[in-house]
C-alpha atoms as a PDB file:
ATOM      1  CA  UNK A   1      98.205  92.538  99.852  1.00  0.00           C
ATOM      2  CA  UNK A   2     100.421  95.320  99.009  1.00  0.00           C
ATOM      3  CA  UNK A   3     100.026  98.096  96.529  1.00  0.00           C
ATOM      4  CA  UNK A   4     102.265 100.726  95.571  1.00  0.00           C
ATOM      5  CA  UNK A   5     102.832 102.625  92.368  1.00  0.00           C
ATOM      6  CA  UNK A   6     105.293 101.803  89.301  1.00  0.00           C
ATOM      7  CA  UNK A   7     106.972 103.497  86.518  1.00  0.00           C
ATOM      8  CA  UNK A   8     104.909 106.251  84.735  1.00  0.00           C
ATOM      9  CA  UNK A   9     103.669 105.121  81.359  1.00  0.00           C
ATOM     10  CA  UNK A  10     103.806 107.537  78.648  1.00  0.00           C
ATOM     11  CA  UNK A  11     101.123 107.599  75.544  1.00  0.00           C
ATOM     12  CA  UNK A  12      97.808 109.201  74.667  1.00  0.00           C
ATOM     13  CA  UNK A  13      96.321 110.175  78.024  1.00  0.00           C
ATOM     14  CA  UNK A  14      93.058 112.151  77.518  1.00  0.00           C
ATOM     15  CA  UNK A  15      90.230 111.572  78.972  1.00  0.00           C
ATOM     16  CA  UNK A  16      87.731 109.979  76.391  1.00  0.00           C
ATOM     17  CA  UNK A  17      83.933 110.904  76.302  1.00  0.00           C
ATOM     18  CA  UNK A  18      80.949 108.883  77.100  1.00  0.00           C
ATOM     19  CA  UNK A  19      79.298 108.252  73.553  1.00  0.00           C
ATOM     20  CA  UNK A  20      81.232 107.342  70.502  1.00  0.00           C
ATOM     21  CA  UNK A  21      84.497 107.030  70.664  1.00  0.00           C
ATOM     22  CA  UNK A  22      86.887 108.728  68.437  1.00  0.00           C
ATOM     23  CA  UNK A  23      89.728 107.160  66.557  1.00  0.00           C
ATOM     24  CA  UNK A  24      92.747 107.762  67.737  1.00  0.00           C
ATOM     25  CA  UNK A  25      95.633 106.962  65.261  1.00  0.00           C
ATOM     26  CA  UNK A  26      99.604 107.030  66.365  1.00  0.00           C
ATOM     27  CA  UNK A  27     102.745 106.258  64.163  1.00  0.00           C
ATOM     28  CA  UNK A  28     105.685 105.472  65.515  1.00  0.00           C
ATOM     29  CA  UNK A  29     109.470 105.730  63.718  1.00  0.00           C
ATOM     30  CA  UNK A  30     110.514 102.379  62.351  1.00  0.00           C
ATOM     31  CA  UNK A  31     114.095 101.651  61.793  1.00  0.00           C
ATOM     32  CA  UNK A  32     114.151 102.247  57.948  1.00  0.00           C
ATOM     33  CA  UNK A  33     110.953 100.534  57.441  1.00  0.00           C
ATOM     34  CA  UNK A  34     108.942 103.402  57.376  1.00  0.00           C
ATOM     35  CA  UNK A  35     105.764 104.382  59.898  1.00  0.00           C
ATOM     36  CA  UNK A  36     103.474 101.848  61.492  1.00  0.00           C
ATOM     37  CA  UNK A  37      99.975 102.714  62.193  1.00  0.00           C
ATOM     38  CA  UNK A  38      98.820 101.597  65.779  1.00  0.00           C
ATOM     39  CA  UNK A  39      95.507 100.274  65.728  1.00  0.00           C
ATOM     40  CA  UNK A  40      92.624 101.788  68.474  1.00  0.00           C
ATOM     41  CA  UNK A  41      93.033 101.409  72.190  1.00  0.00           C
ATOM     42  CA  UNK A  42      91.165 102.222  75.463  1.00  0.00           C
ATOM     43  CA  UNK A  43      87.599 103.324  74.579  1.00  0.00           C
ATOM     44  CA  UNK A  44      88.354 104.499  70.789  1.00  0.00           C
ATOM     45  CA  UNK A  45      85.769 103.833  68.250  1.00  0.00           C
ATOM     46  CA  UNK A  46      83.466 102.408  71.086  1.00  0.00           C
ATOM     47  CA  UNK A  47      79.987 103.094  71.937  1.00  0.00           C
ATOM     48  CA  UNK A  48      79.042 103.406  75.226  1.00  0.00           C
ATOM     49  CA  UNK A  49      76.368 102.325  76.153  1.00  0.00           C
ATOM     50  CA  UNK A  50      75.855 100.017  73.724  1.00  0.00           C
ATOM     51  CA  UNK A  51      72.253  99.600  73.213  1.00  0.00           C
ATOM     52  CA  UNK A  52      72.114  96.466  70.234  1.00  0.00           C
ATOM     53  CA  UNK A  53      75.315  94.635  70.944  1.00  0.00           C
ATOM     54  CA  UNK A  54      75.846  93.025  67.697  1.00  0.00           C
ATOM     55  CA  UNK A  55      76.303  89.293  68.022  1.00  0.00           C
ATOM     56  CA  UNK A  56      78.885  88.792  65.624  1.00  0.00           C
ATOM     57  CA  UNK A  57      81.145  91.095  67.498  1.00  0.00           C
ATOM     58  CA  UNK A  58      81.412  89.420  70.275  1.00  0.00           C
ATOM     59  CA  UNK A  59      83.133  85.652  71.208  1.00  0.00           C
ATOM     60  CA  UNK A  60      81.943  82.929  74.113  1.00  0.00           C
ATOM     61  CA  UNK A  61      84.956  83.341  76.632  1.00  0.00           C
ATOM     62  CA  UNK A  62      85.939  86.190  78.535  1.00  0.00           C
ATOM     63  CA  UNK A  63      89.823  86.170  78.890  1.00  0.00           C
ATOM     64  CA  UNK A  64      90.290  90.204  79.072  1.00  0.00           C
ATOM     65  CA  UNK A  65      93.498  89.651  81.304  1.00  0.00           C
ATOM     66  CA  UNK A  66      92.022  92.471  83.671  1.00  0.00           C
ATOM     67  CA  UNK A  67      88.245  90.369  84.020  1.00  0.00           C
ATOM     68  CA  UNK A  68      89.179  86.803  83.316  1.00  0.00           C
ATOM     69  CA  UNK A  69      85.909  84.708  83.648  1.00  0.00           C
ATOM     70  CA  UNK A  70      86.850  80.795  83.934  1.00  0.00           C
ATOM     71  CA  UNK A  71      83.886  78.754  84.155  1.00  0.00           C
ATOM     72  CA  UNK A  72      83.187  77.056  87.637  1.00  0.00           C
ATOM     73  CA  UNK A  73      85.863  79.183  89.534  1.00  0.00           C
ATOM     74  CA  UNK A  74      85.123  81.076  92.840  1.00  0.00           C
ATOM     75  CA  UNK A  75      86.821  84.421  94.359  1.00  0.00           C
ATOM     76  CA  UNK A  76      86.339  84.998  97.863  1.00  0.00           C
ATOM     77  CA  UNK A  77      86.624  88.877  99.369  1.00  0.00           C
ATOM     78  CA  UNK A  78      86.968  89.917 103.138  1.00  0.00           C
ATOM     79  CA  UNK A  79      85.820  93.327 104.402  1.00  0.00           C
ATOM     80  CA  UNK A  80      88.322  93.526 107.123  1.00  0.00           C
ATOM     81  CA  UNK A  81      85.849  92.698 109.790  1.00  0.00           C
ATOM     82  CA  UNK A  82      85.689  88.833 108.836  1.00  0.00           C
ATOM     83  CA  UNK A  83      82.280  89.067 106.588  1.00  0.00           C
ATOM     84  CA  UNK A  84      83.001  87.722 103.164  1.00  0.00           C
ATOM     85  CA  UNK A  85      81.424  87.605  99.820  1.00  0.00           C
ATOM     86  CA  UNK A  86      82.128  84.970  97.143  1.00  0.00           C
ATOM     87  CA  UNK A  87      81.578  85.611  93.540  1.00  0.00           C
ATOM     88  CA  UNK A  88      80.933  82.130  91.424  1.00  0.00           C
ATOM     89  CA  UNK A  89      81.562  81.879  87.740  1.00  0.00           C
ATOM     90  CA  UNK A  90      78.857  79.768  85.640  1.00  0.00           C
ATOM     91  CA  UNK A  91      80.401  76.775  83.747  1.00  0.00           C
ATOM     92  CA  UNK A  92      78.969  77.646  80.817  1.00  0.00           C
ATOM     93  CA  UNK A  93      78.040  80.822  78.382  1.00  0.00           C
ATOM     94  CA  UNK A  94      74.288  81.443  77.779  1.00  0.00           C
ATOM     95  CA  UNK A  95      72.910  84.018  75.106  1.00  0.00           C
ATOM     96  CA  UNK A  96      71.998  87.276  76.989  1.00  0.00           C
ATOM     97  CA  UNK A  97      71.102  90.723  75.174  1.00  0.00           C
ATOM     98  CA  UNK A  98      71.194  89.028  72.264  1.00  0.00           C
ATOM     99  CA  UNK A  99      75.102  87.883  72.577  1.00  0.00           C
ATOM    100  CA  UNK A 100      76.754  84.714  74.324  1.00  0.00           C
ATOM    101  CA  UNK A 101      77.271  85.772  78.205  1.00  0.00           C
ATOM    102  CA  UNK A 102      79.151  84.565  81.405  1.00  0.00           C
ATOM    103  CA  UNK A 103      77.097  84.848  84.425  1.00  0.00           C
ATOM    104  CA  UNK A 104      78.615  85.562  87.890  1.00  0.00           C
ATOM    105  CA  UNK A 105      76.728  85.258  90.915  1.00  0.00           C
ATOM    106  CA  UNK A 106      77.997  87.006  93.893  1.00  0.00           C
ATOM    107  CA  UNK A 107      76.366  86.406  97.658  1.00  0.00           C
ATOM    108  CA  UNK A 108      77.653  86.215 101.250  1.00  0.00           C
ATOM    109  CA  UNK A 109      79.070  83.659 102.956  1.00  0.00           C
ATOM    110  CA  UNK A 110      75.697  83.491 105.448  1.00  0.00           C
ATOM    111  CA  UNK A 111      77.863  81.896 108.420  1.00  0.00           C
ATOM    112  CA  UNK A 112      80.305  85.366 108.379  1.00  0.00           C
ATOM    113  CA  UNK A 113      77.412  88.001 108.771  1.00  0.00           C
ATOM    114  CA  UNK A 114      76.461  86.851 112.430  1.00  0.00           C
ATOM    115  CA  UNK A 115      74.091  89.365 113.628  1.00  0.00           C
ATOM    116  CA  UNK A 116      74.225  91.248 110.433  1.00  0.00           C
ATOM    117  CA  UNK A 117      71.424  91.437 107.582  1.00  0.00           C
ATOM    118  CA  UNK A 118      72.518  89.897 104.494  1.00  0.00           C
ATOM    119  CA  UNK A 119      72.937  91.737 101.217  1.00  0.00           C
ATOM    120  CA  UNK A 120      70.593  89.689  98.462  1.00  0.00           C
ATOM    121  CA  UNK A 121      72.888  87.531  96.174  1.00  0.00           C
ATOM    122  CA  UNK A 122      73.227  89.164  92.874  1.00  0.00           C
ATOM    123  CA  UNK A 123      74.148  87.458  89.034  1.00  0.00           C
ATOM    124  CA  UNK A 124      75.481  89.920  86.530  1.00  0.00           C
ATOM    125  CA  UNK A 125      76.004  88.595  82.933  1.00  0.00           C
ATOM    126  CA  UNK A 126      79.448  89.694  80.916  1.00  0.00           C
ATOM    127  CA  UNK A 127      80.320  89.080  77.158  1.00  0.00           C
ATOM    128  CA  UNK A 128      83.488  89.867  75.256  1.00  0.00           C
ATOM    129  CA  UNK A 129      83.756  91.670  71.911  1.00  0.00           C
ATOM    130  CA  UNK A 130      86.596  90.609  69.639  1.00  0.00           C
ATOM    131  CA  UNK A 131      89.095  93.360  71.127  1.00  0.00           C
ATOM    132  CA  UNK A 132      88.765  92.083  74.238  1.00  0.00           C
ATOM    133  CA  UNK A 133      86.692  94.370  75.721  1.00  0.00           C
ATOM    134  CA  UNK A 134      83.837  93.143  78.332  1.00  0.00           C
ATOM    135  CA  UNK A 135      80.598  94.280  78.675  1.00  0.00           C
ATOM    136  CA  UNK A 136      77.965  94.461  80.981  1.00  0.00           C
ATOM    137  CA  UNK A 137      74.910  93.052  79.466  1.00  0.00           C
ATOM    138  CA  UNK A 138      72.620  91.502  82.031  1.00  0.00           C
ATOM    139  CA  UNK A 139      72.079  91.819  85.497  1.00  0.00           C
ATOM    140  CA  UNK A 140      69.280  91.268  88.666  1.00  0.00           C
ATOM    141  CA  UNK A 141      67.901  94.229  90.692  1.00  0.00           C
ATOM    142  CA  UNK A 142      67.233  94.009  94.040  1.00  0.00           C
ATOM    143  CA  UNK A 143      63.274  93.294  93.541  1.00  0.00           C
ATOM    144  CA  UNK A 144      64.617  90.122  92.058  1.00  0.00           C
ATOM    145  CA  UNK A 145      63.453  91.309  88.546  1.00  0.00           C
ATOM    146  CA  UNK A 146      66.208  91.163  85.774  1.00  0.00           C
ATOM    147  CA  UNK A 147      67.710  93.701  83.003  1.00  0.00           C
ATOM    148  CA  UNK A 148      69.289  92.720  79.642  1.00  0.00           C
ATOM    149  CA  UNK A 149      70.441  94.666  76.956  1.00  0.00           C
ATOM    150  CA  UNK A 150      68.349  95.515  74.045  1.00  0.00           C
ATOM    151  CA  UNK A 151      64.974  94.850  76.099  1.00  0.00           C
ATOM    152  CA  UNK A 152      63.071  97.838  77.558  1.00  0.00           C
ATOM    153  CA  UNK A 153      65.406 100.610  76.867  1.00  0.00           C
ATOM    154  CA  UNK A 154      68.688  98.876  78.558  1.00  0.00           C
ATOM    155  CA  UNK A 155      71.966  99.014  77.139  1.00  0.00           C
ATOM    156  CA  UNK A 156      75.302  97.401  77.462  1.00  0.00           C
ATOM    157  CA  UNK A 157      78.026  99.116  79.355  1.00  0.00           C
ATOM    158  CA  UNK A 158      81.390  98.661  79.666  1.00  0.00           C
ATOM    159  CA  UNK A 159      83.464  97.240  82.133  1.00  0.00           C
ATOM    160  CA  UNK A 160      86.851  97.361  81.267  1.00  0.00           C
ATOM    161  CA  UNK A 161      88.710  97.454  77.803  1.00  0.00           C
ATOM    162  CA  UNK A 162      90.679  95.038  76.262  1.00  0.00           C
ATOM    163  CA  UNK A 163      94.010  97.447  76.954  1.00  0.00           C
ATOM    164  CA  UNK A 164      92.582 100.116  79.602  1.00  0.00           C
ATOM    165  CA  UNK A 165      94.666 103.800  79.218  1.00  0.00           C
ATOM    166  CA  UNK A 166      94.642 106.221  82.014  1.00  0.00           C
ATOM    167  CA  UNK A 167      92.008 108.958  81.624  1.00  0.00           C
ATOM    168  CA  UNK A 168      89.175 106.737  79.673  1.00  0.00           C
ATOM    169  CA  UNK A 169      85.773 107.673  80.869  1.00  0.00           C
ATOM    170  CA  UNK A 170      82.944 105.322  80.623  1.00  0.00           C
ATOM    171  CA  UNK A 171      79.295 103.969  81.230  1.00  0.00           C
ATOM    172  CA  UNK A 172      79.293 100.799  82.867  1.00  0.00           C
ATOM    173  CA  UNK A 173      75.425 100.463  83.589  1.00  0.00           C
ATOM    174  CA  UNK A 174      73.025 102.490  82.199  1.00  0.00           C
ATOM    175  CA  UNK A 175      69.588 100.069  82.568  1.00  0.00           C
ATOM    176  CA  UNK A 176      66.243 101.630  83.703  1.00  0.00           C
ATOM    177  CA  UNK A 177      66.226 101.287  87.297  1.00  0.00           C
ATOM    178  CA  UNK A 178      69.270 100.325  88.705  1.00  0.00           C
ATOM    179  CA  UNK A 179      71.289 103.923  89.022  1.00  0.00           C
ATOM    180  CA  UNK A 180      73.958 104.514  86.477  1.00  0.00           C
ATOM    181  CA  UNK A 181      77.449 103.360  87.360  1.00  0.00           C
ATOM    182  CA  UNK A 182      80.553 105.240  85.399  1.00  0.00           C
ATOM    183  CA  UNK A 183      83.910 104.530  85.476  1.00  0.00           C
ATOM    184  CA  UNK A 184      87.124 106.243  84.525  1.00  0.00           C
ATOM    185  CA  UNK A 185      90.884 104.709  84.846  1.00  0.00           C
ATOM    186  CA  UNK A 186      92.874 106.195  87.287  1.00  0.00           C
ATOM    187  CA  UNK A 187      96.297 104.474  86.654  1.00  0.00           C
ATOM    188  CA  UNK A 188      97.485 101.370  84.485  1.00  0.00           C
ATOM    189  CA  UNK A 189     101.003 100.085  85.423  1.00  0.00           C
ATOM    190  CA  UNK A 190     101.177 100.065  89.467  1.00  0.00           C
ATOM    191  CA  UNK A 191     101.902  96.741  91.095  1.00  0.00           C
ATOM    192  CA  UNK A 192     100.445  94.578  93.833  1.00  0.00           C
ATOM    193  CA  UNK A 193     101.081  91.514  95.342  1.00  0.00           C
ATOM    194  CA  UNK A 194      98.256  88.828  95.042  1.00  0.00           C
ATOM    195  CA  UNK A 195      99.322  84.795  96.358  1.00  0.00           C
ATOM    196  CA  UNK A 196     102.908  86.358  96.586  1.00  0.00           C
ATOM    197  CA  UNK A 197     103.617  87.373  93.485  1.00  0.00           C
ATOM    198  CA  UNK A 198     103.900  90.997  92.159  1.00  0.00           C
ATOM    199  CA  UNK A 199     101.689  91.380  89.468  1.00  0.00           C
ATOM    200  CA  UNK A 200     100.523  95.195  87.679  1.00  0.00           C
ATOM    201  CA  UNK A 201      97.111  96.479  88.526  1.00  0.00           C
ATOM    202  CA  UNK A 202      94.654  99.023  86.801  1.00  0.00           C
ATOM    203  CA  UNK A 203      93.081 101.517  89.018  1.00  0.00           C
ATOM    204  CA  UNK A 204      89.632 102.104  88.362  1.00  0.00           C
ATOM    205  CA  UNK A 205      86.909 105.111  89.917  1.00  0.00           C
ATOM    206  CA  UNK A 206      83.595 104.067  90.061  1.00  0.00           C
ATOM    207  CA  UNK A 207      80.624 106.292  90.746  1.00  0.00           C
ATOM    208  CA  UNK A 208      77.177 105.175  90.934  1.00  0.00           C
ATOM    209  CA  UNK A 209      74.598 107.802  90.753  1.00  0.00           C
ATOM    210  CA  UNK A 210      70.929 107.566  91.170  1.00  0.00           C
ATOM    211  CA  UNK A 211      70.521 104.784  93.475  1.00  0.00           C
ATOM    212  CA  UNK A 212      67.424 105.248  95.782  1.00  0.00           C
ATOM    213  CA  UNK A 213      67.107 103.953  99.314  1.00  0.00           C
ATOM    214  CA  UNK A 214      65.424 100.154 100.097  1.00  0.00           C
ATOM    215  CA  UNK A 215      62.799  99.597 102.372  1.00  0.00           C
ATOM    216  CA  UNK A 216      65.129  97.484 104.565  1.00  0.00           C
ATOM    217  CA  UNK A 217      67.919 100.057 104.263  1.00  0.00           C
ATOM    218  CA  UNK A 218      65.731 102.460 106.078  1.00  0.00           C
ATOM    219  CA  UNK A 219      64.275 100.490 108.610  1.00  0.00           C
ATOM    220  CA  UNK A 220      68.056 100.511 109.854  1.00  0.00           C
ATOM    221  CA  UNK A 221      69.291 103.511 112.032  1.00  0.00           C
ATOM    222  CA  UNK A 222      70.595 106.293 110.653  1.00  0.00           C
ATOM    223  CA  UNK A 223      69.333 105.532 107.606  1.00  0.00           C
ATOM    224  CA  UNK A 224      67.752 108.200 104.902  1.00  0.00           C
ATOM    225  CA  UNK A 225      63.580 107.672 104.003  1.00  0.00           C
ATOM    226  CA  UNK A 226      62.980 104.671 101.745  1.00  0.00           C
ATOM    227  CA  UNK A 227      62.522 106.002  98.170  1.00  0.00           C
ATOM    228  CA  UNK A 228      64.859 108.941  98.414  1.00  0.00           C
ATOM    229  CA  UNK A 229      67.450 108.962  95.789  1.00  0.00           C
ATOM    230  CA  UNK A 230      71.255 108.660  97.510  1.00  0.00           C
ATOM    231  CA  UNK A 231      73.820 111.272  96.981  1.00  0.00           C
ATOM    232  CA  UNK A 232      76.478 110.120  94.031  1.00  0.00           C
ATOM    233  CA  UNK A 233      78.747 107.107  95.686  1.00  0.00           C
ATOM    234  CA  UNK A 234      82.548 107.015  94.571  1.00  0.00           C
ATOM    235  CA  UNK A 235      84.456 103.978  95.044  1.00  0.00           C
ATOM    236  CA  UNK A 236      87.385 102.287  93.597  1.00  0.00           C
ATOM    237  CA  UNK A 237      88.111  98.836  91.751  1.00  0.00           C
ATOM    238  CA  UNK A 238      91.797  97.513  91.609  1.00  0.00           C
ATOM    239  CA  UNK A 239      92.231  94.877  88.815  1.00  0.00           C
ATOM    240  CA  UNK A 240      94.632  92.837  88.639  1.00  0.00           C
ATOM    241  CA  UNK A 241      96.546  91.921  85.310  1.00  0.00           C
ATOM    242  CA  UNK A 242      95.677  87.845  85.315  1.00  0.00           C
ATOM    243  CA  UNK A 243      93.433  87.685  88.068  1.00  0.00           C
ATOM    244  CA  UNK A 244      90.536  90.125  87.934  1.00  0.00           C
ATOM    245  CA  UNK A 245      89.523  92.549  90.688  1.00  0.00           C
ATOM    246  CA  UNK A 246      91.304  92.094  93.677  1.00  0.00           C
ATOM    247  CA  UNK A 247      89.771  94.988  96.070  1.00  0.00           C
ATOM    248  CA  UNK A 248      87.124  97.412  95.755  1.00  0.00           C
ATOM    249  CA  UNK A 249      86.637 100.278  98.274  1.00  0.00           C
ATOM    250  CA  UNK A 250      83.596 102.661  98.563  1.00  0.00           C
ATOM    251  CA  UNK A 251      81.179 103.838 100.799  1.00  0.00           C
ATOM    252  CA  UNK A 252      79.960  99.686 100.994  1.00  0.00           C
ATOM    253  CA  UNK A 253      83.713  99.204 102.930  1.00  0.00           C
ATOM    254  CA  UNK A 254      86.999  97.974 101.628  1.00  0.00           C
ATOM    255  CA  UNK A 255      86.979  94.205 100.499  1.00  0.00           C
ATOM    256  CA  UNK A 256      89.610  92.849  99.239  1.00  0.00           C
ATOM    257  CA  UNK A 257      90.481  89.425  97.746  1.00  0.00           C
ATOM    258  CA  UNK A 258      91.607  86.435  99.971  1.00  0.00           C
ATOM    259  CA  UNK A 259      91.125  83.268  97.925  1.00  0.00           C
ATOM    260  CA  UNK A 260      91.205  83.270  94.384  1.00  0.00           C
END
């Protein structure tokens, strides 16, 4: 898979605050017809984290063009050393934090670990609101337990908006336990080649903060005492405009999509 950068896109580039979002409002000349007004983008007029996602707000599928969720369909990601991971898509929506939900379900492919200790599978649940923005509203910890929004203090975060501007800042998780994961778009517009086709890509940093250290983590050398919180971890998500996330790179190692 290649990646390289395309045209610059101009527009409103600042950085947007975690909270509530502020409307932004542009108009743009018309020929003779007067101003249009241009409704909001990236994270305006959102709240993040959302911690009562209101069910009327939000529709069964997920077809953001940057997370599309079809039901029943598998990706498949390589780390470069031949271990993969598969994520799964559920064939049907169920009602999580109080809104209808797509669960994916992403474990490794046992028979490509060898030697290696395998991470526990995890299911995350995402809804859509009617902009097209996905959420994060549901998700298993490593103890096997489970968060959803609007139950003990969690909240919804976002994943990705319906039309993600460079410079947005954003909770993605923000659930007791699990450390806090924020995002902020890097670049909308580059281009990469997934199946052989060049398709455009949004760059995303992630940065999960507060994550503490496993019992099996630190029975591994080298590793830090169980129970100690890590240092911040910065990674990066590529999405791809049509197909989802096609590579994510961090301290966890570079995978990167080889079967849709």
């Amino acid at each position: 898979m290649t990646h390289r950068r395309g045209p610059h896109r101009h527009g409103a580039r600042a950085a947007s605050a975690v909270g509530a979002g502020v409307l932004a409002v542009a108009l743009l000349a018309g020929c003779g017809t007067g101003p249009e007004t241009i409704g909001p983008t990236g994270v305006d007029e959102l709240v993040v984290p959302s911690p009562s996602p209101d069910p009327a707000d939000f529709v069964a599928d997920v077809d953001n063009a940057w997370w599309p969720l079809v039901g029943g369909s598998t990706a498949t990601y390589d780390d470069g050393t031949g271990r993969l991971l598969r994520r799964t898509v559920a064939t049907a929506p169920e009602r999580v934090g109080g809104v209808q939900a797509v669960a994916v379900r992403t474990e490794a492919v046992a028979a490509t670990w060898g030697e290696d200790a395998l991470p526990p599978p995890r299911t995350e649940w995402f809804a859509q609101d009617r902009r097209r923005n996905v959420w994060l509203v549901g998700g298993t910890l490593a103890d096997g337990s489970r968060w959803e929004a609007g139950v003990d203090g969690a909240a919804a975060g976002l994943v990705v908006t319906g039309t993600p501007r460079t410079g947005d800042g954003y909770v993605r998780r923000a659930a007791p336990g699990p450390a806090d994961v924020r995002v902020r778009v890097l670049a909308v517009g580059e281009t990469t080649t997934v199946g052989g086709e060049e398709v455009e890509v949004a760059r995303l940093e992630v940065t999960t903060a507060g994550a503490t250290v496993s019992e099996a983590e630190a029975a591994e050398g080298g590793r830090p005492t169980a129970g100690r919180t890590r240092a911040p971890q910065v990674g990066e998500e590529v999405l791809a405009r049509g197909v989802g996330p096609v590579r994510l790179t961090g301290p966890f190692g570079d995978w990167v999509l080889v079967a849709p």
